[in-house]
Each structure stands twice: as C-alpha cells, then as structure tokens.
PDB file of N, CA and C in Angstrom:
ATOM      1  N   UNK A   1      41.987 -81.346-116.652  1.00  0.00           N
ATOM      2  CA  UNK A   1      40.725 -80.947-116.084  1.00  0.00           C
ATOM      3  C   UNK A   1      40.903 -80.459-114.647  1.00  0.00           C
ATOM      4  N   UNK A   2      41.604 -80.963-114.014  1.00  0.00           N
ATOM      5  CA  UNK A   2      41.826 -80.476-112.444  1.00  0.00           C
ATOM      6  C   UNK A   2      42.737 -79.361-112.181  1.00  0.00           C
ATOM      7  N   UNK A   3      43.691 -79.310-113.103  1.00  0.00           N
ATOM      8  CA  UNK A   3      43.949 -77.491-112.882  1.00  0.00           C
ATOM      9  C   UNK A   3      43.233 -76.565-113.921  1.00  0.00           C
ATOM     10  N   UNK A   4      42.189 -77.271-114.450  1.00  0.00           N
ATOM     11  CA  UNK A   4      41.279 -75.893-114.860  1.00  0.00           C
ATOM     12  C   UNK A   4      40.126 -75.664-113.834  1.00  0.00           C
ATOM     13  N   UNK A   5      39.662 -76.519-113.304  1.00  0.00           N
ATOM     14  CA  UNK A   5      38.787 -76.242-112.053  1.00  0.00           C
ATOM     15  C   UNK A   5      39.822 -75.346-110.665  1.00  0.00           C
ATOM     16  N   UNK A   6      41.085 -75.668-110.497  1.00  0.00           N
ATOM     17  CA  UNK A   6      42.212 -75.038-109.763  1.00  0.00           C
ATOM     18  C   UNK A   6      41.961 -73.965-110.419  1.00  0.00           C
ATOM     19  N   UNK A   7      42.156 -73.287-111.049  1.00  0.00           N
ATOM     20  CA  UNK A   7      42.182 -72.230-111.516  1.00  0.00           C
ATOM     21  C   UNK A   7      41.555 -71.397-111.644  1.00  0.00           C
ATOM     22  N   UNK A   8      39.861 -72.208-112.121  1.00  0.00           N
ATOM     23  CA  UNK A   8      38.724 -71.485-112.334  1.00  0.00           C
ATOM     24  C   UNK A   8      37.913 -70.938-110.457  1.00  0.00           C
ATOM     25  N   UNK A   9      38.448 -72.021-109.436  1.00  0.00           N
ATOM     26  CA  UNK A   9      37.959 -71.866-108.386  1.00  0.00           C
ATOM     27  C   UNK A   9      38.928 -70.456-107.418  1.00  0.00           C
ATOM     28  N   UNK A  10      40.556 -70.642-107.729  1.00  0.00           N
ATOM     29  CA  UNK A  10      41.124 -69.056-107.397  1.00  0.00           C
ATOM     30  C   UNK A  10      40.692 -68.023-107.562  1.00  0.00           C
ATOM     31  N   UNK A  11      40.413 -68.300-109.422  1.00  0.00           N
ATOM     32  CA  UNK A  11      39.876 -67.191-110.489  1.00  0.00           C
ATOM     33  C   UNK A  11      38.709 -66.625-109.576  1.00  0.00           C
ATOM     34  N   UNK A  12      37.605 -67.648-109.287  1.00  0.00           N
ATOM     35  CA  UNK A  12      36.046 -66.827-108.520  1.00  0.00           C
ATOM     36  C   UNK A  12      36.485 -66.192-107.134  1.00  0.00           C
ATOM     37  N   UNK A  13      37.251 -67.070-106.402  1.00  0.00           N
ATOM     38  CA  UNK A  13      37.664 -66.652-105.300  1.00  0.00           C
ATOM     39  C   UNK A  13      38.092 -65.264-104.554  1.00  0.00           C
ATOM     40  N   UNK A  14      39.537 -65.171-105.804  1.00  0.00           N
ATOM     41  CA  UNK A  14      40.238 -64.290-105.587  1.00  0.00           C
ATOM     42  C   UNK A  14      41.474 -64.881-104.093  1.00  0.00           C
ATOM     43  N   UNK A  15      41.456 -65.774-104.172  1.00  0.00           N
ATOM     44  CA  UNK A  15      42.642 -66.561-103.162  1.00  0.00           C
ATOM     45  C   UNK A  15      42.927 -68.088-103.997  1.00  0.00           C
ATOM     46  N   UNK A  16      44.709 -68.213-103.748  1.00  0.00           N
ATOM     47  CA  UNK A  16      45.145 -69.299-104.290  1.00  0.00           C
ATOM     48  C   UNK A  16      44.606 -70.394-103.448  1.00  0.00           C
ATOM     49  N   UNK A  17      44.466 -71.651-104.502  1.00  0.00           N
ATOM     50  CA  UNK A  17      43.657 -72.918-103.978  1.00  0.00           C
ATOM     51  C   UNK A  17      44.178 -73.705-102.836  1.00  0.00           C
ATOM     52  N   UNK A  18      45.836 -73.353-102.998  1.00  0.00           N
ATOM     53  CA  UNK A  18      46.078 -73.742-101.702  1.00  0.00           C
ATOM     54  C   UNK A  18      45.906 -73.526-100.664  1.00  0.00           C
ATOM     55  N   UNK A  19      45.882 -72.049-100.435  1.00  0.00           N
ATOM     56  CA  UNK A  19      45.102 -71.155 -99.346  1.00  0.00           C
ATOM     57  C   UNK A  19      44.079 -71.548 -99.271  1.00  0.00           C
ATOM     58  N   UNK A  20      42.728 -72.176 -99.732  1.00  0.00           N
ATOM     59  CA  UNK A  20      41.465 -72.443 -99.879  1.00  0.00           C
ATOM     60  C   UNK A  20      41.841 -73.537 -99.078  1.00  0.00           C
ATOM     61  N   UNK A  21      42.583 -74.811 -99.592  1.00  0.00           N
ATOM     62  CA  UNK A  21      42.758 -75.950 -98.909  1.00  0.00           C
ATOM     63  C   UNK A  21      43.184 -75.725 -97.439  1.00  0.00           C
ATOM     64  N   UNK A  22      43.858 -75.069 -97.292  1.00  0.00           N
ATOM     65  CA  UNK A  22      44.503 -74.613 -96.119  1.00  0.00           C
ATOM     66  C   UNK A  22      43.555 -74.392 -94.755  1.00  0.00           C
ATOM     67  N   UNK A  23      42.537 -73.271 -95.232  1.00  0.00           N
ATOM     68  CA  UNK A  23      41.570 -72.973 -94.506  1.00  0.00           C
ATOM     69  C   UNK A  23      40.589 -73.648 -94.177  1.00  0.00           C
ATOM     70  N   UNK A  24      40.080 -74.317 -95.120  1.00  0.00           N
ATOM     71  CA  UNK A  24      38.887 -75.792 -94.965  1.00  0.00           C
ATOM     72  C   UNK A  24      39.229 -77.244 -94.245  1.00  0.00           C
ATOM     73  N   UNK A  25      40.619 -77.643 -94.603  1.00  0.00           N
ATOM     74  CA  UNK A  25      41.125 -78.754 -95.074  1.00  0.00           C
ATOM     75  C   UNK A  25      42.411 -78.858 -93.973  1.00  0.00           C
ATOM     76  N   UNK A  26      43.220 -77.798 -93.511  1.00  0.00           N
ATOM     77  CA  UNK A  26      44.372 -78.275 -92.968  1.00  0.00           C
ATOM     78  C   UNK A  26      45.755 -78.648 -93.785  1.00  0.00           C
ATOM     79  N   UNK A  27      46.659 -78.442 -92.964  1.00  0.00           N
ATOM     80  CA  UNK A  27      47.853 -78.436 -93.676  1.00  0.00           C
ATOM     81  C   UNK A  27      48.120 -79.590 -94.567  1.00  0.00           C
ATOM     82  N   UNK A  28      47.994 -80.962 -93.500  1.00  0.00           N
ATOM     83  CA  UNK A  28      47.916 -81.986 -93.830  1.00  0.00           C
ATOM     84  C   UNK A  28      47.230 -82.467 -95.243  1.00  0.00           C
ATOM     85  N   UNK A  29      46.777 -81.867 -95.831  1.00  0.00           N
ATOM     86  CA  UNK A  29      45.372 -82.206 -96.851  1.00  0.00           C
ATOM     87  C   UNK A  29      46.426 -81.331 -97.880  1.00  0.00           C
ATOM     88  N   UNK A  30      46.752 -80.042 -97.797  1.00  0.00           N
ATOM     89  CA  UNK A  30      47.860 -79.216 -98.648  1.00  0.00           C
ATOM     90  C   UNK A  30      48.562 -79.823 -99.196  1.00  0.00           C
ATOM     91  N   UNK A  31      49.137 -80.500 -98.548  1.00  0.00           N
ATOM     92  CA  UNK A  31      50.564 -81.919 -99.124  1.00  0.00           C
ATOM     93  C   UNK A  31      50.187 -82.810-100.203  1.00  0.00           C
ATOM     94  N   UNK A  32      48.907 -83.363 -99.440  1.00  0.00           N
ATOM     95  CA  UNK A  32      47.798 -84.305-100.911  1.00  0.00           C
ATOM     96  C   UNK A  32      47.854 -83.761-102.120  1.00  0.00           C
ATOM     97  N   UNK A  33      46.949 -82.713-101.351  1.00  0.00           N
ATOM     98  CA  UNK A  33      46.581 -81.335-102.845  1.00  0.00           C
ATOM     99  C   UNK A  33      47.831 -81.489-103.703  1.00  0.00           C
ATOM    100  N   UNK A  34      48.841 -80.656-103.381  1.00  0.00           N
ATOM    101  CA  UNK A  34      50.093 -80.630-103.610  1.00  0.00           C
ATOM    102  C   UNK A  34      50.551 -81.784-104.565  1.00  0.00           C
ATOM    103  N   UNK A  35      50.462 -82.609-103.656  1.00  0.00           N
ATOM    104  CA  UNK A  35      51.318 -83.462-104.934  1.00  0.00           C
ATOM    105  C   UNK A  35      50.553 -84.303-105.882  1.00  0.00           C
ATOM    106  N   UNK A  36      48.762 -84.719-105.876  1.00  0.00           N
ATOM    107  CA  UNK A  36      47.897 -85.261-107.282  1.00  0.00           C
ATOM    108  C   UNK A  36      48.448 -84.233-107.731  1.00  0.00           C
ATOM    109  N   UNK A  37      48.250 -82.534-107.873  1.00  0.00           N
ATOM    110  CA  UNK A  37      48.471 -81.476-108.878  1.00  0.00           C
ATOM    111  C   UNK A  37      49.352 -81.802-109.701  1.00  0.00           C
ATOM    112  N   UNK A  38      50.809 -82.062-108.582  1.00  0.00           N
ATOM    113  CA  UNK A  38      52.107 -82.507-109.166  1.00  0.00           C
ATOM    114  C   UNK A  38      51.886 -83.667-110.325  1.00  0.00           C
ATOM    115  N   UNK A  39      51.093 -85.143-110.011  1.00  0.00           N
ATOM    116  CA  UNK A  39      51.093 -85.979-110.372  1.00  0.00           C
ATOM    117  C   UNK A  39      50.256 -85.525-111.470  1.00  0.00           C
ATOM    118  N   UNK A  40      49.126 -84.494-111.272  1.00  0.00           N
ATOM    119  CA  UNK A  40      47.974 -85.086-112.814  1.00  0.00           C
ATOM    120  C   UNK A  40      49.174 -83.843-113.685  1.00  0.00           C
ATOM    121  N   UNK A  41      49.931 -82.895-113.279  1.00  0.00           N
ATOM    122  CA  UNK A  41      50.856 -82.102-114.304  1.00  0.00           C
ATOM    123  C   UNK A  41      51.351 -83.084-115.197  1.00  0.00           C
ATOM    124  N   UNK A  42      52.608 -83.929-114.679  1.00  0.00           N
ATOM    125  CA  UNK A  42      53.372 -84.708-114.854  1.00  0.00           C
ATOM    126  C   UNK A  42      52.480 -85.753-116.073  1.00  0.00           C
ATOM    127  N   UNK A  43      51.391 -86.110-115.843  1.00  0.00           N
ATOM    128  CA  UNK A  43      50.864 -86.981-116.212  1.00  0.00           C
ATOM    129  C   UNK A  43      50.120 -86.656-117.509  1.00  0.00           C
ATOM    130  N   UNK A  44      49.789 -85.368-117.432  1.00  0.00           N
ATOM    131  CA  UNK A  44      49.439 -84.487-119.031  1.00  0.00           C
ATOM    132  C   UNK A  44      50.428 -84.052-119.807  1.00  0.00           C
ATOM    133  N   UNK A  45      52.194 -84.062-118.738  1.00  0.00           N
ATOM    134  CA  UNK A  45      52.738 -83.650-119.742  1.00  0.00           C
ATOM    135  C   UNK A  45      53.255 -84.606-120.991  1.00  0.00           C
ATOM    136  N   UNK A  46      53.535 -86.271-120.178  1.00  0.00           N
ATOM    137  CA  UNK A  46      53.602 -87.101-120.377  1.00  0.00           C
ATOM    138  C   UNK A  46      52.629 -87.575-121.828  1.00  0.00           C
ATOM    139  N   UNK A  47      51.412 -87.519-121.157  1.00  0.00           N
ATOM    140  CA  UNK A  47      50.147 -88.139-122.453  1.00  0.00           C
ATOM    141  C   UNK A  47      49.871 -87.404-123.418  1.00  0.00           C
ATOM    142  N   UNK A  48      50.429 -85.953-123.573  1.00  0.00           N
ATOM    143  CA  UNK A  48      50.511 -85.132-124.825  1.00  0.00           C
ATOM    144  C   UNK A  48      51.570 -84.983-125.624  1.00  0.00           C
ATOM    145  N   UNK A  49      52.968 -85.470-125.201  1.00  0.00           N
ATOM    146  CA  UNK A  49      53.523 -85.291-125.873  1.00  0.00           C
ATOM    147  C   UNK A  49      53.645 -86.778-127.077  1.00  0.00           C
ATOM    148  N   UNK A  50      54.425 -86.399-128.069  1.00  0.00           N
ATOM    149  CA  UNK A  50      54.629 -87.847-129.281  1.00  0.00           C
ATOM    150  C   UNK A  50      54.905 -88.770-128.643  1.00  0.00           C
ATOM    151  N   UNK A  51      54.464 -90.342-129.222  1.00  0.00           N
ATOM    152  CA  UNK A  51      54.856 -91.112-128.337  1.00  0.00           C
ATOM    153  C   UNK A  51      56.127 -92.118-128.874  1.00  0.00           C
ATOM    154  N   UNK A  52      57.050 -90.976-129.431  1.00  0.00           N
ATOM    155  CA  UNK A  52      58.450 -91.565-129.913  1.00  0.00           C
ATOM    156  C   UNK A  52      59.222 -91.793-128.744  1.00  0.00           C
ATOM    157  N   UNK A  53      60.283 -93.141-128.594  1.00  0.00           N
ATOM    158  CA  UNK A  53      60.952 -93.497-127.502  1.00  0.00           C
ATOM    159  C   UNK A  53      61.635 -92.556-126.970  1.00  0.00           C
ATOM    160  N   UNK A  54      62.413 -91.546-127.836  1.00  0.00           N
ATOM    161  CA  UNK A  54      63.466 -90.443-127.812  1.00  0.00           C
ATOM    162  C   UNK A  54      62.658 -89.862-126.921  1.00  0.00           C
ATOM    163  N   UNK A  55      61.411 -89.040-126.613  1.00  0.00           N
ATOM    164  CA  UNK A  55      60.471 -87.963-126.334  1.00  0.00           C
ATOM    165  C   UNK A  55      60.148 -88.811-125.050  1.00  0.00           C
ATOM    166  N   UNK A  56      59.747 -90.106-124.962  1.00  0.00           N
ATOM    167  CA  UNK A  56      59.624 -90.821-123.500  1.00  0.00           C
ATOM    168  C   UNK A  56      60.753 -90.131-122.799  1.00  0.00           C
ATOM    169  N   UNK A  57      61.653 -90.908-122.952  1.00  0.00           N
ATOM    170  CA  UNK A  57      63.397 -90.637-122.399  1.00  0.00           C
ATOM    171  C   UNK A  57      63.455 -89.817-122.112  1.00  0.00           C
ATOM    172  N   UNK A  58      63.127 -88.278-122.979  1.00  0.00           N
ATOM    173  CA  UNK A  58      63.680 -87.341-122.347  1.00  0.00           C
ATOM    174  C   UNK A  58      63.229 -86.256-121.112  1.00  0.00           C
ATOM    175  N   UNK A  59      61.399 -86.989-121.151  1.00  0.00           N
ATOM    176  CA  UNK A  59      60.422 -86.385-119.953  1.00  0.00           C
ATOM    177  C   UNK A  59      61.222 -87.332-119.222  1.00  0.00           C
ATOM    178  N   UNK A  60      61.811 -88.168-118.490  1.00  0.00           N
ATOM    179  CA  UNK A  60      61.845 -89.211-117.798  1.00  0.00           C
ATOM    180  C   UNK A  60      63.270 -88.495-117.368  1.00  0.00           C
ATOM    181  N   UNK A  61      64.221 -88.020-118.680  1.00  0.00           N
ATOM    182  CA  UNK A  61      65.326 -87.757-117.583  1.00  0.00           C
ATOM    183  C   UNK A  61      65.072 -86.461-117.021  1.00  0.00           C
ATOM    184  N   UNK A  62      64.132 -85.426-117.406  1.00  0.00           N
ATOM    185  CA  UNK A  62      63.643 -83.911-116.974  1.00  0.00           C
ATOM    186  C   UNK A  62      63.392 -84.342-115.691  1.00  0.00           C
ATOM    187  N   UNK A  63      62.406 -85.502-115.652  1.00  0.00           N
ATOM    188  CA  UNK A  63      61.831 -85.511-114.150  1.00  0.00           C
ATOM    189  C   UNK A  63      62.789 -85.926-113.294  1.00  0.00           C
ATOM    190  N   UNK A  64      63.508 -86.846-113.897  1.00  0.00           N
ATOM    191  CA  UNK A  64      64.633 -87.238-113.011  1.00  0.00           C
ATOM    192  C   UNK A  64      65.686 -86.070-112.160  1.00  0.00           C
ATOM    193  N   UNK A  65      65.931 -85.062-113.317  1.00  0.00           N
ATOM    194  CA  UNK A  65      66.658 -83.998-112.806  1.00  0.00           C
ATOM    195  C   UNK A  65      66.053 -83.305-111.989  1.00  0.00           C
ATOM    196  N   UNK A  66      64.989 -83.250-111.786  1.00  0.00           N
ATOM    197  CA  UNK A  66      64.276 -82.592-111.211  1.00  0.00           C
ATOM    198  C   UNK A  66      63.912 -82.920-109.550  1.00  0.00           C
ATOM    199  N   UNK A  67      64.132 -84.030-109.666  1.00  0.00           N
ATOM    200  CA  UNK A  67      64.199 -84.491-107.961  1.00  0.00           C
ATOM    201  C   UNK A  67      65.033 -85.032-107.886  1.00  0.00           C
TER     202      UNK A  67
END
C-alpha cells in the first residue's frame, strides 16, 4: 500500500517522492522515507512469497548479500 500511494503521489506530481520529501521535509526525513520504503519492500517481499523453509532461507541469504 505505501508504494502505491509513492507512486500514485509522483504519478500526480510529476516529481519523484523523494524530491517531494526533500522539499517539505528536509534531508533528514529522506533517510526515514528511505529506509520504511526499504523496510515495507523487504517486508512484502517476504509475506508473499511460500512459506516453505527453503524460500525463507533464501530471501534471508539475498538480503544478506545484499548488505
């Protein structure tokens, strides 16, 4: 739900949401933004996929590689 409102609010805009945050909000607030996005991604990719142990494991080592 929160990157379809992200999206839908660029979409009207015509400027990325971070830029939006940026201008209202401050850099500081960008970083926030930034990383719930990160977190609610992570967190849909997580709750949609099967919930076989194999399929846990292997989002877990993606993310791992990933930072």
């Amino acid at each position: 739900m929160v990157q379809q409102l992200t999206v839908r609010l660029s979409v009207f805009t015509g400027r990325s949401y971070v830029k939006l945050v940026r201008e209202y909000f401050g850099l500081s607030w960008v970083w926030l933004v930034v990383a719930a996005l990160a977190i609610a991604t992570l967190d849909s990719l997580v709750t949609e996929s099967p919930p076989s142990p194999a399929s846990v494991s292997d989002h877990l080592a993606v993310i791992a590689n990933w930072i």
